[in-house]
N, C-alpha and C. Protein backbone atom coordinates (compact mmCIF):
# COMPACT_ATOMS: atom_id res chain seq x y z
N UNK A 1 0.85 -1.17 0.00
CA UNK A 1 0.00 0.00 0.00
C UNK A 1 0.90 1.25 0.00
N UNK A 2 0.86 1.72 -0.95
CA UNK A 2 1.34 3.07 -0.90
C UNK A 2 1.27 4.42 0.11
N UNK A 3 2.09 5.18 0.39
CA UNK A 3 2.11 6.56 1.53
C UNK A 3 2.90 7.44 1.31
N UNK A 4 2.59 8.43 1.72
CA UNK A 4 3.35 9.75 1.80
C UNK A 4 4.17 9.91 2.81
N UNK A 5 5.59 10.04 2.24
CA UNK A 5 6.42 10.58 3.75
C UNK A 5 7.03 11.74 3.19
N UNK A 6 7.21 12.67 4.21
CA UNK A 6 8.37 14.06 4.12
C UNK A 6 9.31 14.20 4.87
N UNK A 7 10.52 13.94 4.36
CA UNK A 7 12.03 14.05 4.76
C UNK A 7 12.48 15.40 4.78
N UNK A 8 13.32 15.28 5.96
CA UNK A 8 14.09 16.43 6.07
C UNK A 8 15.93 15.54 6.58
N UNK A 9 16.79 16.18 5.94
CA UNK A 9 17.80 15.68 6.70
C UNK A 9 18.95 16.95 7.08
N UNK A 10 19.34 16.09 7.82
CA UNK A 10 20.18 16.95 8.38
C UNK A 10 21.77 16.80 8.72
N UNK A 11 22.51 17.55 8.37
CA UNK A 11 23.90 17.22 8.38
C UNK A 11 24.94 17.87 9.25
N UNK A 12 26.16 17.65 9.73
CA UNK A 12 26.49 18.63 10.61
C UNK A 12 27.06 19.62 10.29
N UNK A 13 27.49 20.76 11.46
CA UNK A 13 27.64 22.21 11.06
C UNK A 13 28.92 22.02 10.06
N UNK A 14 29.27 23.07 8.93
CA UNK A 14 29.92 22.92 8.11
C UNK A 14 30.44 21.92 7.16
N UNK A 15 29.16 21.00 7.14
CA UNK A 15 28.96 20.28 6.28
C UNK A 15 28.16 20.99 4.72
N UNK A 16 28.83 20.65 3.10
CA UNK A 16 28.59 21.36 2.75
C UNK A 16 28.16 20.08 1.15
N UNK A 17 26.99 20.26 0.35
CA UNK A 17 26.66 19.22 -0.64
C UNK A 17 27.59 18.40 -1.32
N UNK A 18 28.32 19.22 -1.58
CA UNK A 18 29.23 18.56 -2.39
C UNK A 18 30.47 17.78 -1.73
N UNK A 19 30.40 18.14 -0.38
CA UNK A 19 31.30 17.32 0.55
C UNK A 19 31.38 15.57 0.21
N UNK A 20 32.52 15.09 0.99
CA UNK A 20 32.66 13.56 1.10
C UNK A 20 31.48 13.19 1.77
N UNK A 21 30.85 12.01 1.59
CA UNK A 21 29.85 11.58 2.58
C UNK A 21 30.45 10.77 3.98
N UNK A 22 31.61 10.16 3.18
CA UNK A 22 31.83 8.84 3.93
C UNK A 22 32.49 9.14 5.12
N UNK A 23 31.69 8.52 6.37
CA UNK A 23 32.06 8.56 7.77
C UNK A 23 31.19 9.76 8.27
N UNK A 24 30.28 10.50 7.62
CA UNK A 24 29.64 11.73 8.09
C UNK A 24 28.17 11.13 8.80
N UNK A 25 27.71 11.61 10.23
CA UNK A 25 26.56 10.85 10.29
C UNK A 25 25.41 12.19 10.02
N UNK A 26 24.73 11.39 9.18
CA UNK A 26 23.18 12.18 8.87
C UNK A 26 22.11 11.90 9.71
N UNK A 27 21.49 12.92 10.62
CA UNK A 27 19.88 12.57 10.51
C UNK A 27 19.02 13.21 10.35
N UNK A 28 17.74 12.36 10.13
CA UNK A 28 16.77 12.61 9.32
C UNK A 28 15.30 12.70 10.50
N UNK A 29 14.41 13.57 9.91
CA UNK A 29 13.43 13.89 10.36
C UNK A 29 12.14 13.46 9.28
N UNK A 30 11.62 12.09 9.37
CA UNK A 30 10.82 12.04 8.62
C UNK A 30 8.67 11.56 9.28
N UNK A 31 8.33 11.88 8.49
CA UNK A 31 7.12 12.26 8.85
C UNK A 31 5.79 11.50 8.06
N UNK A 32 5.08 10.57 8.43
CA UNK A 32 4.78 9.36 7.46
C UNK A 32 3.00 9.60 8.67
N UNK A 33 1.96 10.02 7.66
CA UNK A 33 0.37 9.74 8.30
C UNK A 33 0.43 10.31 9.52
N UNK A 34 1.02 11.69 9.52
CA UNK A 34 1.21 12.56 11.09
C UNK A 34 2.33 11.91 11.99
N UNK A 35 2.83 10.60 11.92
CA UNK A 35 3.90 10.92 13.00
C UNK A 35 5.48 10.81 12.20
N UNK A 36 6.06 11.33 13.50
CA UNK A 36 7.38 11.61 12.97
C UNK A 36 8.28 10.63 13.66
N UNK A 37 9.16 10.48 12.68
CA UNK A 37 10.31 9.15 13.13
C UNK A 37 11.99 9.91 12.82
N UNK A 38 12.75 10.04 14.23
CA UNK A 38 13.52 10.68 14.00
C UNK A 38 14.74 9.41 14.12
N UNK A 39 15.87 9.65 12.74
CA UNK A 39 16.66 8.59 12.64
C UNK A 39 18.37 9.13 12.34
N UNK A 40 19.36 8.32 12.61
CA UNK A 40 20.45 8.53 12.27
C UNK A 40 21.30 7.46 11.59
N UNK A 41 21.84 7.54 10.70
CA UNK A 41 22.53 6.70 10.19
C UNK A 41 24.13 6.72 10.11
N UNK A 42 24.72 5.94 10.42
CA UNK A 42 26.13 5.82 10.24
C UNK A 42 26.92 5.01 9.30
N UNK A 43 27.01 5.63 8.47
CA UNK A 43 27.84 4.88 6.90
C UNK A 43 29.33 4.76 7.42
N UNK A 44 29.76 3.47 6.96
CA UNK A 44 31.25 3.42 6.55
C UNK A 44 31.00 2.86 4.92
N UNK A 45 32.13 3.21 4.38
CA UNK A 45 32.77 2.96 3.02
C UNK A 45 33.97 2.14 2.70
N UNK A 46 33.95 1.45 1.56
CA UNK A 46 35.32 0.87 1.18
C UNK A 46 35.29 0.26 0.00
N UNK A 47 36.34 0.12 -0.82
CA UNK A 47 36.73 -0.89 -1.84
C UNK A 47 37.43 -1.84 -1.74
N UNK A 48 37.15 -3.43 -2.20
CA UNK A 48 37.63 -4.40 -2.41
C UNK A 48 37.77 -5.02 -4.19
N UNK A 49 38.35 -4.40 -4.47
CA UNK A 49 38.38 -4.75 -6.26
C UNK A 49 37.91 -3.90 -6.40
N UNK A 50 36.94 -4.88 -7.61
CA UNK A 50 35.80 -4.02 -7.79
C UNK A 50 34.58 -3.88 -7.71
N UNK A 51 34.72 -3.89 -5.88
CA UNK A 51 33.72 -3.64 -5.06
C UNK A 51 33.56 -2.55 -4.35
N UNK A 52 32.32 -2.33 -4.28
CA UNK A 52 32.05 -1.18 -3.20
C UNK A 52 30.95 -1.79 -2.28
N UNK A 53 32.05 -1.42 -0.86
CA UNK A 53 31.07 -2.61 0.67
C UNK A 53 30.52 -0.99 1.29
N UNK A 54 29.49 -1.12 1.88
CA UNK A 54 28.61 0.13 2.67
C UNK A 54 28.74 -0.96 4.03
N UNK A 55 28.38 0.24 5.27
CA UNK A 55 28.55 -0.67 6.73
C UNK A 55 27.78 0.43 7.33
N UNK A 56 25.98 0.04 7.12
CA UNK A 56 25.69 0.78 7.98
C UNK A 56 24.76 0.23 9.69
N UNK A 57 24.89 0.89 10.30
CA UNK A 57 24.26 0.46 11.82
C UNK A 57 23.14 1.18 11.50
N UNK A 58 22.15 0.99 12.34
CA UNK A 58 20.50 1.40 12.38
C UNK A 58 20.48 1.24 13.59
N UNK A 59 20.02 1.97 14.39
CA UNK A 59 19.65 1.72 15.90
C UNK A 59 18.23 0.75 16.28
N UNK A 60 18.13 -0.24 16.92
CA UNK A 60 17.36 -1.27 16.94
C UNK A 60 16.65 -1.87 15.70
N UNK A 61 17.56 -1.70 14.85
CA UNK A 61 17.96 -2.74 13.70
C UNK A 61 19.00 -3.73 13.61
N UNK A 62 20.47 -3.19 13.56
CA UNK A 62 21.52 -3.92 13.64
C UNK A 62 22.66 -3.49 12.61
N UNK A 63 22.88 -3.94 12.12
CA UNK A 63 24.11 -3.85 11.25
C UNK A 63 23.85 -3.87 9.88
N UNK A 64 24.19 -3.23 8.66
CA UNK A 64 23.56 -3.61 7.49
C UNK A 64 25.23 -3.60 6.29
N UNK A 65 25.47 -4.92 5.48
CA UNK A 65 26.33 -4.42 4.59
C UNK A 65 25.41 -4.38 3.33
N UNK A 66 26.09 -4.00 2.88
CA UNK A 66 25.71 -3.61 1.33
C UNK A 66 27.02 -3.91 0.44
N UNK A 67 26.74 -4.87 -1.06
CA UNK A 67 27.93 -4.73 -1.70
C UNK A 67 27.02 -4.79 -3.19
N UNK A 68 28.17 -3.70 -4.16
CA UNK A 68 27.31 -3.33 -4.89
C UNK A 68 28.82 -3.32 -6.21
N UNK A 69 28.21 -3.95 -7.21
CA UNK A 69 29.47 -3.83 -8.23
C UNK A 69 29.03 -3.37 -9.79
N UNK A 70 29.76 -2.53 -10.15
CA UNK A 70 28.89 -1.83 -11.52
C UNK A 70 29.22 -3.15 -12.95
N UNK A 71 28.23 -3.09 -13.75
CA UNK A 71 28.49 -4.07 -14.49
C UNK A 71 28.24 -3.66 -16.04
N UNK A 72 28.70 -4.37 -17.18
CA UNK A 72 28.23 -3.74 -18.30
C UNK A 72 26.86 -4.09 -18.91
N UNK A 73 26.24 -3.32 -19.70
CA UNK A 73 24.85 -3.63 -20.22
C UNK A 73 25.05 -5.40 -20.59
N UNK A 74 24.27 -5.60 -20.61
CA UNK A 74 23.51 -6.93 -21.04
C UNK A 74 23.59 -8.16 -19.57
N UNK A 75 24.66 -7.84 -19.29
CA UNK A 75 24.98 -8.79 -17.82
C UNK A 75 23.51 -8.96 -17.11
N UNK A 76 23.16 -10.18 -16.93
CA UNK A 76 22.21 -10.88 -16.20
C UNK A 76 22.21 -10.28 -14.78
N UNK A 77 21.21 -9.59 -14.13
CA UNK A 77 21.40 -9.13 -12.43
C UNK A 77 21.08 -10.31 -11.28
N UNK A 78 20.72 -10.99 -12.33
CA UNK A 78 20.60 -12.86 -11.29
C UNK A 78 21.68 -13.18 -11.25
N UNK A 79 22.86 -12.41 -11.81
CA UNK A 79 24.19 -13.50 -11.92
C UNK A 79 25.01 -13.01 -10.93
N UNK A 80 24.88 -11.36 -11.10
CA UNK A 80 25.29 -10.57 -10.44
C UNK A 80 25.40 -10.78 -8.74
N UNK A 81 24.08 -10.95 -8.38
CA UNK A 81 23.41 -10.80 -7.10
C UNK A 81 24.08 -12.19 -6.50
N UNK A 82 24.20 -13.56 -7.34
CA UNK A 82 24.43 -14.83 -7.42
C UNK A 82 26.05 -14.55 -6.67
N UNK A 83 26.56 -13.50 -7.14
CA UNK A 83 28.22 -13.68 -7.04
C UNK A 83 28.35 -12.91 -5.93
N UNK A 84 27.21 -11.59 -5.69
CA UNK A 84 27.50 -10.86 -4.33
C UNK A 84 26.87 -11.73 -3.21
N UNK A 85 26.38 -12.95 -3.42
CA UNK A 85 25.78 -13.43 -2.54
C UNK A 85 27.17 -14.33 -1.70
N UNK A 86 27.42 -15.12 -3.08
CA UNK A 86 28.34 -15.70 -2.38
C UNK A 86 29.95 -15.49 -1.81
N UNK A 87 30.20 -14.09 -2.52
CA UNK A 87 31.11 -13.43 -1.97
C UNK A 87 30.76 -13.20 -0.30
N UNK A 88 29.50 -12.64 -0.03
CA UNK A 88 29.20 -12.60 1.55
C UNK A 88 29.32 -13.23 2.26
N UNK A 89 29.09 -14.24 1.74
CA UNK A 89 29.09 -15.72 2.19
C UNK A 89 29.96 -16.22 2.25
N UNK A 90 31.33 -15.74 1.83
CA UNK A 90 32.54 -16.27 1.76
C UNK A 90 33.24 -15.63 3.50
N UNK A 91 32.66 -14.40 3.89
CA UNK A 91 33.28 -13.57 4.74
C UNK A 91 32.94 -14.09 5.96
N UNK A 92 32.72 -15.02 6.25
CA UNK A 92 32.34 -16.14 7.93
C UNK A 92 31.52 -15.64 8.52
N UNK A 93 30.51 -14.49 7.85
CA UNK A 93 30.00 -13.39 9.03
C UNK A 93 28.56 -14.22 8.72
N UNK A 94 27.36 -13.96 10.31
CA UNK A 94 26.49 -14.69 10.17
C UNK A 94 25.71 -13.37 9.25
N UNK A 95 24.92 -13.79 8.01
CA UNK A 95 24.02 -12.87 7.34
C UNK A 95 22.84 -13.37 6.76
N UNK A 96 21.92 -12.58 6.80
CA UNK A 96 20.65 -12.82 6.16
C UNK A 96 20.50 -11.42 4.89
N UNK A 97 20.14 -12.44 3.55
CA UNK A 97 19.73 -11.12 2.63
C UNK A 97 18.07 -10.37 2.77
N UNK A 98 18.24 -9.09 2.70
CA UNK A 98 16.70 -8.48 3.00
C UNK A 98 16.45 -7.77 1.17
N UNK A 99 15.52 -7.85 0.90
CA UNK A 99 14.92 -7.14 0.11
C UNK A 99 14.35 -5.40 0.46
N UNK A 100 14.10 -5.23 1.54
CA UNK A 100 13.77 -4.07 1.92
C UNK A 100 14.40 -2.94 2.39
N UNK A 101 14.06 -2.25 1.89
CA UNK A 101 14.83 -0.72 2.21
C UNK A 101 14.85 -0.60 3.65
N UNK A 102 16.10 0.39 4.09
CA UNK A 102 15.59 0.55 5.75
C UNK A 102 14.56 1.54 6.04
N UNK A 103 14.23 2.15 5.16
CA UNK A 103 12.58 2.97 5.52
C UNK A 103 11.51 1.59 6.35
N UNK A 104 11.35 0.50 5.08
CA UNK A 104 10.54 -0.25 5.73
C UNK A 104 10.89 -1.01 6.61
N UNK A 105 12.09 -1.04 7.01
CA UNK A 105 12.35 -1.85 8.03
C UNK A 105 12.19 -0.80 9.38
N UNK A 106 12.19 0.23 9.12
CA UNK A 106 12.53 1.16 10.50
C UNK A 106 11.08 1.49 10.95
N UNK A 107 10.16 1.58 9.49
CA UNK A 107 8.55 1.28 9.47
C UNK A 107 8.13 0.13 10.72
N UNK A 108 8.68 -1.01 10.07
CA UNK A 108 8.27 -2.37 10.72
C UNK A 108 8.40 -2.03 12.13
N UNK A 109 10.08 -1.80 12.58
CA UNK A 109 10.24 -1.73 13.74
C UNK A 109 9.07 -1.02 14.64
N UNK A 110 8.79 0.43 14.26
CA UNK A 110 7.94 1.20 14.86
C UNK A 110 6.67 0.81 15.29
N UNK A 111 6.03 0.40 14.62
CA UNK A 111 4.85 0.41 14.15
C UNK A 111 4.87 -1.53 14.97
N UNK A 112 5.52 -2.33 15.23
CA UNK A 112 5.24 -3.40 16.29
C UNK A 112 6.11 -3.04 17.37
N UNK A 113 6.10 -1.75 17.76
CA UNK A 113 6.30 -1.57 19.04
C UNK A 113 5.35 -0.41 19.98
């Protein structure tokens, strides 16, 4: 089911658009059917090849990686996903893959508590 949310974020003092992101923490003020959910996120960054790993924490979420590798047109994204899977899987760490954005997960959280 579809909804309206309005974001605001927020960055710290002398932080400026075109700045580096990485290691900067953002938060956000967002606002979904009158209430507001105030959040922060903490990115780390890195390359492994030619990979790019994200490391972010969510507060009563947990830990989130992300690995994301650019590919040329025609490449299959089942094959893709196939190889970032098992690259993760190579790293001993216990993981589960999510389909969902952390909006809806931070949704979920809220909203069964």
């Amino acid at each position: 089911m579809p909804f309206c949310q309005d974001d605001q974020a927020y960055a710290p003092d002398g932080w400026a658009y075109d700045d580096d992101r990485r290691g900067v923490p953002f938060a956000r003020l967002r606002t979904v059917e009158g209430r507001h959910f105030f959040t922060v996120k903490m990115r780390r960054t890195g390359t492994l090849g030619d990979l790019l790993l994200c490391v972010d924490e969510l507060d009563g979420l947990g830990v989130f990686l992300e690995v994301e590798r650019m590919v040329p047109d025609g490449v299959p994204g089942e094959a893709v996903q196939a190889e970032l899977s098992r690259f993760v899987g190579s790293l001993g760490i216990e993981a589960e893959r999510t389909g969902q954005t952390y909006d809806v997960l931070v949704r979920g959280l809220l909203t069964s508590a």
